[in-house]
Protein backbone atom coordinates (compact mmCIF):
# COMPACT_ATOMS: atom_id res chain seq x y z
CA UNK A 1 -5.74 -8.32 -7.48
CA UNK A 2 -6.57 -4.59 -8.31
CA UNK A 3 -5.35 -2.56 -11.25
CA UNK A 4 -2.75 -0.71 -8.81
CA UNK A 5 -0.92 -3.87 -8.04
CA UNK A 6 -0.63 -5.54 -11.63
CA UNK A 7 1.67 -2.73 -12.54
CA UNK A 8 3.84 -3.36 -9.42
CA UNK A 9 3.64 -6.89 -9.90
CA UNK A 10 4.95 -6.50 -13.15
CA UNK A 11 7.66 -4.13 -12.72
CA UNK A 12 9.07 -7.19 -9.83
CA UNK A 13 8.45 -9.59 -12.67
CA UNK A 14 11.03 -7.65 -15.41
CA UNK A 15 13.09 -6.58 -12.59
CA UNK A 16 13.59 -10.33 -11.82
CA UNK A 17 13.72 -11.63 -15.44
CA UNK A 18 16.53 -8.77 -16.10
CA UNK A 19 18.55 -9.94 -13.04
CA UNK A 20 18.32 -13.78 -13.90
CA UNK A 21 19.52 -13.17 -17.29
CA UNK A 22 22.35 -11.11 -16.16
CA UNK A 23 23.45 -13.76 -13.97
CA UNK A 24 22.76 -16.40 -16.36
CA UNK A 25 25.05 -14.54 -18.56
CA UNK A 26 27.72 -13.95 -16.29
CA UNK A 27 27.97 -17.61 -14.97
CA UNK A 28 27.90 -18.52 -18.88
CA UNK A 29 30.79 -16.05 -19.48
CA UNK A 30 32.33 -17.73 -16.89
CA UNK A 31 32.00 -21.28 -17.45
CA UNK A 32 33.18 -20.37 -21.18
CA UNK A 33 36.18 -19.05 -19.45
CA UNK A 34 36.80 -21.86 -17.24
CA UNK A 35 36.31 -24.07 -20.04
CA UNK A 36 39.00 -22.69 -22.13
CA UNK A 37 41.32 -22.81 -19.11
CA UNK A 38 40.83 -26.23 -18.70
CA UNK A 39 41.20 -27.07 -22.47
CA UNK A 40 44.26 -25.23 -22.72
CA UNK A 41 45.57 -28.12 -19.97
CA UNK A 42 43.59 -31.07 -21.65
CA UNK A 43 44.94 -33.44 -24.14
CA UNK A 44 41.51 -33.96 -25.86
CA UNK A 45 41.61 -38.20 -26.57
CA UNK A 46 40.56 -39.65 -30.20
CA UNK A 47 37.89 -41.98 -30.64
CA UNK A 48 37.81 -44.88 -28.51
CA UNK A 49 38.74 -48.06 -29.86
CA UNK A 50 40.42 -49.84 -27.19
CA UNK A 51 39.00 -52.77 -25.38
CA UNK A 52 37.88 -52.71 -21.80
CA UNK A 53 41.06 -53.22 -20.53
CA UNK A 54 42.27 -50.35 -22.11
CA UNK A 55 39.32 -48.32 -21.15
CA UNK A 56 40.69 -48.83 -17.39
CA UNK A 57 44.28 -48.07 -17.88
CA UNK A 58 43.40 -44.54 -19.37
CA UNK A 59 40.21 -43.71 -17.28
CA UNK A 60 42.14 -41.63 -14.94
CA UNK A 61 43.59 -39.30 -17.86
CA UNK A 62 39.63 -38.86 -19.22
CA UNK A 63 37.98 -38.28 -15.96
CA UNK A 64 38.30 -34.24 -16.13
CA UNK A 65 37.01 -34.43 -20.43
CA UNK A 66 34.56 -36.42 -19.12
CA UNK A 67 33.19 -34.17 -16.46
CA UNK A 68 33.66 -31.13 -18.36
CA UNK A 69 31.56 -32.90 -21.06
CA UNK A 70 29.29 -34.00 -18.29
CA UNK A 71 28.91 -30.28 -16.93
CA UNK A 72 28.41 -29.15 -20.08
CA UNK A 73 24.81 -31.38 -20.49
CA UNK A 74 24.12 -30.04 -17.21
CA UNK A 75 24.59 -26.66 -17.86
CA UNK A 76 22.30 -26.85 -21.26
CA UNK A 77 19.73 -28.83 -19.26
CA UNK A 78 19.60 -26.13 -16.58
CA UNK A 79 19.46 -23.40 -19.82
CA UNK A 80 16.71 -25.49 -21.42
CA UNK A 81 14.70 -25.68 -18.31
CA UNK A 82 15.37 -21.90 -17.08
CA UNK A 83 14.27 -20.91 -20.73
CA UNK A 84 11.05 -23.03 -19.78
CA UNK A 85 10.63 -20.94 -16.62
CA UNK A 86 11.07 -17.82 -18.44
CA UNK A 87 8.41 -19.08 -21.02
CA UNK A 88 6.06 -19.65 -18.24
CA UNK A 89 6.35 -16.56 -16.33
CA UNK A 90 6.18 -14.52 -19.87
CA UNK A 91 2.82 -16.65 -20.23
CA UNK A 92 1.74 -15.59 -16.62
CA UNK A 93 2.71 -11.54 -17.41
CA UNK A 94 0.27 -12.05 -20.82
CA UNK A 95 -2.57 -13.44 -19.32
CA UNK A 96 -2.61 -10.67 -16.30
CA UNK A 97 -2.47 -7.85 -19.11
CA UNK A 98 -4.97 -9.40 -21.13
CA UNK A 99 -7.24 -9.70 -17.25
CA UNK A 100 -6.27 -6.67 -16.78
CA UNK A 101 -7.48 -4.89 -19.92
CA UNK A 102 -10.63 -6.92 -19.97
CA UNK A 103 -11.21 -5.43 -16.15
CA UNK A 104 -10.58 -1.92 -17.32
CA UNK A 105 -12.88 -2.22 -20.00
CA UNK A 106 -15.31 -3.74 -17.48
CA UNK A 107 -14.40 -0.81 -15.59
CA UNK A 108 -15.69 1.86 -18.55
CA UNK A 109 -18.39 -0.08 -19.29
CA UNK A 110 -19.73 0.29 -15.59
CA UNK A 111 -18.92 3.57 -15.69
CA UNK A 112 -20.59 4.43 -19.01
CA UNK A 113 -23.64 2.86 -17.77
CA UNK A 114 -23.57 4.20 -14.68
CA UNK A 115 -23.32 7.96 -16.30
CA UNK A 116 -26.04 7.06 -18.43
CA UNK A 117 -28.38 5.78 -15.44
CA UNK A 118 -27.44 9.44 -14.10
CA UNK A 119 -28.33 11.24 -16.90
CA UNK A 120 -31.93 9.33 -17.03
CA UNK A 121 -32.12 10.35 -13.51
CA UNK A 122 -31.94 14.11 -13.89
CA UNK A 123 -34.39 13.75 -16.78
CA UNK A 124 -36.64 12.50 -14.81
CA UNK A 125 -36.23 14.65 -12.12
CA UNK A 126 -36.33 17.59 -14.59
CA UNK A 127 -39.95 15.73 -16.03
CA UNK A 128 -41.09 15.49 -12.22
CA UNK A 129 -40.33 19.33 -11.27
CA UNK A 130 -42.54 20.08 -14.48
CA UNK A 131 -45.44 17.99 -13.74
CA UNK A 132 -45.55 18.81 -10.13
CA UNK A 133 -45.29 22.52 -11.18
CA UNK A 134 -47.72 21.93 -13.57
CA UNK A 135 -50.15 20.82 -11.16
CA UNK A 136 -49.55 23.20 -8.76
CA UNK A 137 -50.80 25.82 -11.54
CA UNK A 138 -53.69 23.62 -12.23
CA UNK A 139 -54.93 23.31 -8.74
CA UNK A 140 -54.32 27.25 -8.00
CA UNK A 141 -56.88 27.38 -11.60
CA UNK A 142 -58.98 24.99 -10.04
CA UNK A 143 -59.24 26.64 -6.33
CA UNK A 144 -59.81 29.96 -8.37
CA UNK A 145 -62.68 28.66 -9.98
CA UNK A 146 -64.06 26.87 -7.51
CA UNK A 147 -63.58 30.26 -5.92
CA UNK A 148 -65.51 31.93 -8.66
CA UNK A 149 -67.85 29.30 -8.65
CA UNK A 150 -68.85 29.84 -5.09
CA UNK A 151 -68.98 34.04 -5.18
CA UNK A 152 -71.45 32.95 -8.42
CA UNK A 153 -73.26 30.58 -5.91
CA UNK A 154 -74.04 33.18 -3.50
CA UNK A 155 -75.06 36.08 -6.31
CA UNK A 156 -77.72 33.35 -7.65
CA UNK A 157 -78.93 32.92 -4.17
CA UNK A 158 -79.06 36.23 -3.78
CA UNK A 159 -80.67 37.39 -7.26
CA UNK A 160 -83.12 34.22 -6.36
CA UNK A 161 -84.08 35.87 -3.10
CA UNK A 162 -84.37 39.72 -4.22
CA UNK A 163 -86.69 37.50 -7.01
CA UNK A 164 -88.94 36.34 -4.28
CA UNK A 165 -88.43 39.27 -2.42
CA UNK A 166 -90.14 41.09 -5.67
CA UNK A 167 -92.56 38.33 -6.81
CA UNK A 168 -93.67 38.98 -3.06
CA UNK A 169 -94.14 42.40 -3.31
CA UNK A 170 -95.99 42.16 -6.71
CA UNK A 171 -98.37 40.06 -5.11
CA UNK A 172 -98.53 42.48 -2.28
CA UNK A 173 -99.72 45.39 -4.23
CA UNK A 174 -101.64 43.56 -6.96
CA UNK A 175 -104.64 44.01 -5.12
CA UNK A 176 -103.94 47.95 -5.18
CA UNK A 177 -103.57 48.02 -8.76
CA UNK A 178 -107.13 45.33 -8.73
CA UNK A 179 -108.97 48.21 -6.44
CA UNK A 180 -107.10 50.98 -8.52
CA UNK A 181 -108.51 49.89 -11.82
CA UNK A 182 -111.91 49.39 -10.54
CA UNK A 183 -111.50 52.61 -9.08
CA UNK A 184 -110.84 54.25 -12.37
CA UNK A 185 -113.40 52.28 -13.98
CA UNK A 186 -116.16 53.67 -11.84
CA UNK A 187 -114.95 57.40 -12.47
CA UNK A 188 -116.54 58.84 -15.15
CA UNK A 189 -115.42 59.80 -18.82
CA UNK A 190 -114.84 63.39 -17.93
CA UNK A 191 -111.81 63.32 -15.60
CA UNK A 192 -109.57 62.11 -17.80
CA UNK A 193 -106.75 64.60 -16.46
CA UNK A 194 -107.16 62.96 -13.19
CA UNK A 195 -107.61 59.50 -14.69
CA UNK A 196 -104.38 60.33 -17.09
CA UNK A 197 -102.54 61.60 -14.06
CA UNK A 198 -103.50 58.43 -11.74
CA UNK A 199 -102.83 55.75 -14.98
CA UNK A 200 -99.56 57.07 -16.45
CA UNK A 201 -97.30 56.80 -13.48
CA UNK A 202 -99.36 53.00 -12.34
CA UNK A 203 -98.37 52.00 -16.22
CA UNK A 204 -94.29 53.64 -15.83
CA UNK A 205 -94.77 52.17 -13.24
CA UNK A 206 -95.57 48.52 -14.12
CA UNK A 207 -93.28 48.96 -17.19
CA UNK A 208 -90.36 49.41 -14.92
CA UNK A 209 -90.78 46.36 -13.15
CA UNK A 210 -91.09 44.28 -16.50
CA UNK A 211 -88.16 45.49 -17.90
CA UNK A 212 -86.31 44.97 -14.23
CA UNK A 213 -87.61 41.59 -14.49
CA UNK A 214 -86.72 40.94 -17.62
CA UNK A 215 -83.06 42.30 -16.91
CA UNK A 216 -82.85 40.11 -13.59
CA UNK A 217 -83.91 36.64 -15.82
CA UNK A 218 -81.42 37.74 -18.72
CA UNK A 219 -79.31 37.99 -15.47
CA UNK A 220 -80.20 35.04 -14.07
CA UNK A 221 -80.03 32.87 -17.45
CA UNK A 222 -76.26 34.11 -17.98
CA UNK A 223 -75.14 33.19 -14.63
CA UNK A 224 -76.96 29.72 -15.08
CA UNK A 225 -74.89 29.54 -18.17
CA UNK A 226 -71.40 30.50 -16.74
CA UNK A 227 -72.22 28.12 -14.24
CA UNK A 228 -72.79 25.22 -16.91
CA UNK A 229 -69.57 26.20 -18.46
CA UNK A 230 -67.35 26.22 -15.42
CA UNK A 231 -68.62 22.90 -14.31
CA UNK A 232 -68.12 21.45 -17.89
CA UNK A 233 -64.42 22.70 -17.85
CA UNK A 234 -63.83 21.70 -14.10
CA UNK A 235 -64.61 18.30 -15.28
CA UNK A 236 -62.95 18.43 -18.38
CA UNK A 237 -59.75 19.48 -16.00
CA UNK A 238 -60.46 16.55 -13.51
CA UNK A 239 -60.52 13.99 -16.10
CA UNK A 240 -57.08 15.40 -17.54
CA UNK A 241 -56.10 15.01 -14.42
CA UNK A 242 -56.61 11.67 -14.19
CA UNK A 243 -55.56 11.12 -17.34
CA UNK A 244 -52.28 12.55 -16.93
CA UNK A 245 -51.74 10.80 -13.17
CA UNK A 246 -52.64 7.48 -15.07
CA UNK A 247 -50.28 7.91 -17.68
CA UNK A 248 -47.19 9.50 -15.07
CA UNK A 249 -48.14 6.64 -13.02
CA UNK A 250 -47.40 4.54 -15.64
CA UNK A 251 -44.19 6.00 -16.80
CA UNK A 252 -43.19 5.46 -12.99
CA UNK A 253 -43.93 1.97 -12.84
CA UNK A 254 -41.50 1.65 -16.35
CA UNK A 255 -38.89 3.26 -15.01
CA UNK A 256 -38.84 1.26 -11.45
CA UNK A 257 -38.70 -1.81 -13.52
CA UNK A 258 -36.30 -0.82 -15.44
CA UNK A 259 -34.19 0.78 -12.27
CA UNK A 260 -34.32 -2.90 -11.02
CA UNK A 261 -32.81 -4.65 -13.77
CA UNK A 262 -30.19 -2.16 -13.96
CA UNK A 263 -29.47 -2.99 -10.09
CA UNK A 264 -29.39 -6.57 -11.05
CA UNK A 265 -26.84 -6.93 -13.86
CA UNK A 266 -24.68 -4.38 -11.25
CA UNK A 267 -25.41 -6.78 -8.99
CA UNK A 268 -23.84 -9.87 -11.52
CA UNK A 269 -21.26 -7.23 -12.54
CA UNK A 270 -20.31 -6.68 -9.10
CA UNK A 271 -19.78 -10.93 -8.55
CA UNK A 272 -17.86 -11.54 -11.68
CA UNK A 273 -15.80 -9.07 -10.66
CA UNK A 274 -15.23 -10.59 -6.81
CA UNK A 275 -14.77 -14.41 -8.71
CA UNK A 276 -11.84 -12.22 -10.92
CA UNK A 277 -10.15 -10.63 -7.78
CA UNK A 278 -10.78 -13.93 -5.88
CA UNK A 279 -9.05 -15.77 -9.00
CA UNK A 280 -5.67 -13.04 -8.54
CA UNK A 281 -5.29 -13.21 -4.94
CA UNK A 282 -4.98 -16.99 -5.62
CA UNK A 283 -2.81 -16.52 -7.72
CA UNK A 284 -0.38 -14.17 -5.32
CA UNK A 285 -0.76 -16.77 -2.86
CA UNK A 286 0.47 -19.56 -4.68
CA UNK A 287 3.17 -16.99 -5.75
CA UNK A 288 4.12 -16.23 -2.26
CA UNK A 289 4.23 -19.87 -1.55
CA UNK A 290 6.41 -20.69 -3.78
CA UNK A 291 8.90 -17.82 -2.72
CA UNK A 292 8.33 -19.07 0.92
CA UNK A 293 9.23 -22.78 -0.65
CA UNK A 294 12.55 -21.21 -2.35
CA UNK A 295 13.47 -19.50 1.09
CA UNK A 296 13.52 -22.74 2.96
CA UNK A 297 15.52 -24.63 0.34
CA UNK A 298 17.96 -21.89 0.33
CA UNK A 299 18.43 -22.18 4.18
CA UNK A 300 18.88 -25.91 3.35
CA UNK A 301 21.53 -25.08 0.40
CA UNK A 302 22.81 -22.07 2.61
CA UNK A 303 27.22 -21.20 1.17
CA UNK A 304 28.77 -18.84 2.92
CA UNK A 305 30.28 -16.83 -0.12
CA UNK A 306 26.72 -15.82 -1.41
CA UNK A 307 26.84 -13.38 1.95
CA UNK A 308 23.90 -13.24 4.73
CA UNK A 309 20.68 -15.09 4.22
CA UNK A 310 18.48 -12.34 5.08
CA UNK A 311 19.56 -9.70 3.15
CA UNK A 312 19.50 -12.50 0.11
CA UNK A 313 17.06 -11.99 -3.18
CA UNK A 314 14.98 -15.01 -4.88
CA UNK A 315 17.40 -14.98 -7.82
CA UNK A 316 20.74 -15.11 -6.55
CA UNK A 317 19.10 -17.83 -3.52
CA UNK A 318 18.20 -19.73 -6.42
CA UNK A 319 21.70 -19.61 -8.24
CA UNK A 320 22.67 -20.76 -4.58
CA UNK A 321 20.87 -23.78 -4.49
CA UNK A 322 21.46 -24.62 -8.26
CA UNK A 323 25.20 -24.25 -6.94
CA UNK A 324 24.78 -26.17 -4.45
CA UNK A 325 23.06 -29.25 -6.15
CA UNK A 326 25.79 -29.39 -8.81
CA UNK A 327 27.95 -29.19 -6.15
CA UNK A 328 26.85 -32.08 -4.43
CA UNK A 329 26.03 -34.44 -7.86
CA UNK A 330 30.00 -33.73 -8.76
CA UNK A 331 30.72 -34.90 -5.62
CA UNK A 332 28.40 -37.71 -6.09
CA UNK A 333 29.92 -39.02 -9.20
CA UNK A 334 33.29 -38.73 -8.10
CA UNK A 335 33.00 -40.43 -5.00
CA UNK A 336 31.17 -43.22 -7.44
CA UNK A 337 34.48 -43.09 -9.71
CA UNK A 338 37.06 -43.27 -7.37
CA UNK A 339 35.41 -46.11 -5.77
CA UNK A 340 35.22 -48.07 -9.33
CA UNK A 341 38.94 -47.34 -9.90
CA UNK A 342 39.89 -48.63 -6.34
CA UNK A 343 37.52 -51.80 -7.58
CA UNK A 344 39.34 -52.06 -10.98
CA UNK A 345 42.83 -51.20 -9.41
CA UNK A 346 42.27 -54.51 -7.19
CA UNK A 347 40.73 -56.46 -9.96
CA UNK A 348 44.08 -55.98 -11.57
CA UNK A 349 46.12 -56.32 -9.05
CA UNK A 350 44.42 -59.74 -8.39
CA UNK A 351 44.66 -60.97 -11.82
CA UNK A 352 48.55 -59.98 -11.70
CA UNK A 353 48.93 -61.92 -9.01
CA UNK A 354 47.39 -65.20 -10.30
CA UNK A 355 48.88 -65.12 -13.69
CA UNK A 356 52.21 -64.98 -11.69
CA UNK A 357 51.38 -67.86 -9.52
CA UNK A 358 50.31 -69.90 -13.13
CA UNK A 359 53.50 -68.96 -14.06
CA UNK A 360 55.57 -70.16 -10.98
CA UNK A 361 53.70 -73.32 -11.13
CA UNK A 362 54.23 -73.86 -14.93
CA UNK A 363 58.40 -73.32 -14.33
CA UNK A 364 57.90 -75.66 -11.57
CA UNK A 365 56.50 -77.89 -13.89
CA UNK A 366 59.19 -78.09 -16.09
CA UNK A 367 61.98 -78.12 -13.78
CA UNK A 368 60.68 -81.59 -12.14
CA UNK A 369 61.29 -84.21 -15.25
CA UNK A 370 65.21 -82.70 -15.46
């Protein structure tokens, strides 16, 4: 049973209880009412003290007392046990409110959980978006240096080559500067113009290509050292990396687990709730049986002055057959009285007759010795 239909359910219930205790009222008011019609017309009878005898010669005048007194039990029997009835169906309304507010909070509960499990959700798609934007940035960083690293590359192979290129050519000309010098050393002392003139550019010369040198291995050594340094931090951002994927990884695997344990109590939540539902539509049935089991006795028990059948509610089709059973017990025990006065009436009318013959016989007896 859904939370829809207890309302409903309820409403019939009230809507029932209200009718059967107007009836119940009415057919009280009106057995009061017949009752002081009938008393005004009975001669209400002291306490018995006769003898059996007696008892039969005024059983006629008690009969109506009697069954008044007799309908009277009844009608406090039938209270008693529509009281019972009443008690049983207020029982049945408290335990379906008290089912039904244990369902509803069910009800919250599932949905405060379920909220919650949304909320976790979202933060966790919020914590993905960052960490997958995050390493988009990072590998952009990482593609730029390996960019960097690879224009570097090429100017080292480069700077190595124009090195070789020059170390080549130095050992090209070295033998010019050799025959130079030994050219200049066989001149003698007093052309030093010339000698000044042929030296000084040779030595500008030479000095130049030191101090290109040197500038091309100060070169060289700081590009070997940016190199160092951007393969220390690429590997200092790999193992992040891999730090950070092992720890996300990690997170994931606590959250799945946690995701599945959440499924299974929904899962239990979801039974529980089926056994409860299962437990109400039970309940209806045996309900609606009983109502079918009312609408065949009332066909059984059917009076005419209660109107059509079809068009007949439970209560007033179970006034009907209470109607109809009383009806049929009065005329039950007064079928069972009149036969025991016809049986009493010819007892006595028996005895009558044999005390006469006794006393027949007894005159007879006298008359004889005259």
């Amino acid at each position: 049973m859904d939370s829809a239909s207890l309302p409903a359910l309820r409403t019939d219930a009230d809507l029932k209880l209200k009718v059967e205790n107007r009836k119940k009222n009415v057919f009280v008011t009106q057995l009061e009412e017949h009752r002081e019609q009938k008393d005004e017309h009975i001669k209400h009878i002291p306490v018995i003290t006769q003898g059996s005898s007696g008892l039969l010669e005024t059983g006629v005048n008690t009969l109506q007392s009697t069954l008044v007194l007799k309908k009277r039990v009844e009608v406090d029997e039938l209270n008693a046990q529509l009281m019972d009835k009443r008690q049983q169906v207020h029982d049945c309304m408290k335990i379906l409110r008290e089912r039904r507010a244990q369902l509803q909070q069910r009800q919250m509960e599932t949905k405060h959980r379920a909220a919650k499990f949304d909320k976790f959700v979202e933060e966790n798609e919020v914590k993905r978006r960052r960490a997958l934007k995050k390493f988009q940035m990072e590998k952009q960083q990482n593609e730029l240096k390996e960019k960097e690293k690879t224009e570097l590359s090429t100017q080292l192979q480069d700077l190595q080559a124009r090195r070789l290129y020059l170390k080549e050519r130095v050992n090209k000309y070295k033998i010019f500067e050799e025959f130079l010098m030994k050219s200049l050393d066989l001149l003698p002392d007093n052309y030093l113009g010339y000698r000044t003139d042929l030296v000084m550019p040779i030595i500008r010369r030479y000095e130049t290509l030191s101090i290109s040198r040197q500038d091309l291995l100060q070169q060289l050594n700081s590009l070997t050292d940016e190199l160092k340094t951007s393969q220390n931090q690429l590997e200092a951002l790999k193992h992040q990396h891999n730090t950070y994927k092992l720890t996300t990884n990690q997170e994931l695997s606590e959250r799945q687990t946690q995701l599945d344990q959440m499924n299974e109590k929904n899962k239990q939540l979801e039974m529980t709730l089926q056994m409860h539902m299962a437990q109400s539509r039970d309940q209806v049935e045996e309900a609606g049986n009983i109502l079918i089991a009312v609408r065949n006795l009332g066909e059984q028990c059917y009076l005419s002055h209660y109107g059509p059948l079809d068009s007949m509610d439970t209560v007033t089709m179970m006034d009907m057959i209470k109607e109809f059973i009383v009806e049929k017990a009065d005329l039950e025990r007064r079928a069972t009285r009149l036969t025991d006065n016809s049986a009493a009436t010819a007892k006595k009318n028996l005895s009558g007759r044999i005390q006469l013959k006794s006393r027949s016989s007894r005159s007879t007896a006298r008359k004889t010795p005259q």
